[in-house]
Protein backbone atom coordinates (compact mmCIF):
# COMPACT_ATOMS: atom_id res chain seq x y z
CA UNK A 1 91.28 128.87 117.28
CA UNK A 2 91.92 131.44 120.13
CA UNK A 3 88.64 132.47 121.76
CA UNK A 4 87.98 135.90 120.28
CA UNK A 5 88.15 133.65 116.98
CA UNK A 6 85.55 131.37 118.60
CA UNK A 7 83.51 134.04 119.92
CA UNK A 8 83.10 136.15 116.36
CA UNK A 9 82.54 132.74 114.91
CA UNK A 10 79.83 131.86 117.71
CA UNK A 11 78.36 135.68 117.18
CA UNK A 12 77.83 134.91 113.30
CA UNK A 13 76.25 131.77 113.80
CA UNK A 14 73.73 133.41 115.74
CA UNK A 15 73.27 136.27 112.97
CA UNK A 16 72.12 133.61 110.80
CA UNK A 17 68.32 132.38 110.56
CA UNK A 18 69.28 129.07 110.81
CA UNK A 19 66.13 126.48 111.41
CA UNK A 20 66.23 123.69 114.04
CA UNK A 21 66.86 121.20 111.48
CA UNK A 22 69.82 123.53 110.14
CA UNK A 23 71.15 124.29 113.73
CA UNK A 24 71.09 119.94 114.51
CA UNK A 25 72.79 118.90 110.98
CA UNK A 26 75.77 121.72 111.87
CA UNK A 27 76.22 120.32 115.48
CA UNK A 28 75.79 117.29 114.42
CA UNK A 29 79.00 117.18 111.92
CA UNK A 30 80.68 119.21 114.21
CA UNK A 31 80.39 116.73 117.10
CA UNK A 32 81.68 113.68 114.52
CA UNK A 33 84.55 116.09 113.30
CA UNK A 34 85.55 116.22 117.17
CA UNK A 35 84.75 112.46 117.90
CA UNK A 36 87.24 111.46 114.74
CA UNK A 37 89.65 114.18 116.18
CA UNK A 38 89.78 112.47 119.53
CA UNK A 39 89.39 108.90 117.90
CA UNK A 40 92.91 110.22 115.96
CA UNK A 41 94.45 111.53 119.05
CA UNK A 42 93.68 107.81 120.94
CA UNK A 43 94.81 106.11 118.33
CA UNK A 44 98.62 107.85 118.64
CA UNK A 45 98.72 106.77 122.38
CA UNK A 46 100.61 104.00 122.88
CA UNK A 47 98.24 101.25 124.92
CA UNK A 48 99.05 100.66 128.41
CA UNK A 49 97.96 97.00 129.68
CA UNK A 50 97.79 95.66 132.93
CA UNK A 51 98.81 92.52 134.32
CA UNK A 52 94.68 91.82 134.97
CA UNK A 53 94.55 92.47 130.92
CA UNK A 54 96.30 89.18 130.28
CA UNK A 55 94.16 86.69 132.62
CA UNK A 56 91.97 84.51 130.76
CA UNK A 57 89.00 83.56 132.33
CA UNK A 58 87.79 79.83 132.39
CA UNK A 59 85.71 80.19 129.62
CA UNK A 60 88.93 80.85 127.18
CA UNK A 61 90.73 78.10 129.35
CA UNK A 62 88.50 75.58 128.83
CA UNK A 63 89.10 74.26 125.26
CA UNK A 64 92.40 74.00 126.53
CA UNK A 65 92.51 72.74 130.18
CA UNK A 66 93.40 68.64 129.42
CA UNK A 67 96.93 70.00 127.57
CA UNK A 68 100.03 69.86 128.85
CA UNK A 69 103.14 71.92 128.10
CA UNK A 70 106.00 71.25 126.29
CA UNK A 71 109.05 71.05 127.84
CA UNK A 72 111.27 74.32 127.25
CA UNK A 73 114.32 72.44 125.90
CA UNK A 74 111.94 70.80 123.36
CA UNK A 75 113.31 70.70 119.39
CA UNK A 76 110.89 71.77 117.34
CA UNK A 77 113.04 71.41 114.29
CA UNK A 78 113.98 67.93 115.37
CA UNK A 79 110.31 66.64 115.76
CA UNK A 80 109.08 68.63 112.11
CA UNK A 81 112.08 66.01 110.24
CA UNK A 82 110.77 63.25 112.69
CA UNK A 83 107.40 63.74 111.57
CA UNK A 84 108.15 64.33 108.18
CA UNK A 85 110.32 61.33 108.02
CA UNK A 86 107.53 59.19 109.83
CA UNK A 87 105.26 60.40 106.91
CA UNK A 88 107.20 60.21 104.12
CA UNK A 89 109.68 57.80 104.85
């Protein structure tokens, strides 16, 4: 809405004998129309991370601190039909 728009609509609201509890229910569902409009608008951004939003603290590290890594040339195909062959074989 341009302002003149807003203004005649502010200007009618005021004509009206509107009661407290009339006056908090209307800016009260128009502040949660606006907060769902923003909510919307957020949710279209793309998220932008950091390189601080991927350190774990030691909390999250601690189930895992005794494990070591595998090695990056590991088979993972080759130790599912070793395992499978262990098992079943």
């Amino acid at each position: 809405m341009n302002a003149v728009s807003l203004n005649s609509l502010w200007t009618y609201l005021q004509s009206l004998t509107l009661t407290t509890n009339n006056k908090k229910w209307l800016a009260d569902h128009l502040y949660e129309a606006a907060k769902e409009e923003t909510k919307a608008a957020k949710a279209g951004e793309r998220l932008q991370l950091t390189t601080e939003d991927f350190i774990l603290s030691t909390d999250m590290l601690e189930p895992i601190k005794d494990i070591t890594p595998l090695p990056a040339d590991y088979d993972f195909d080759k130790a599912r039909i070793d395992y499978l062959m262990q098992k079943y074989g």
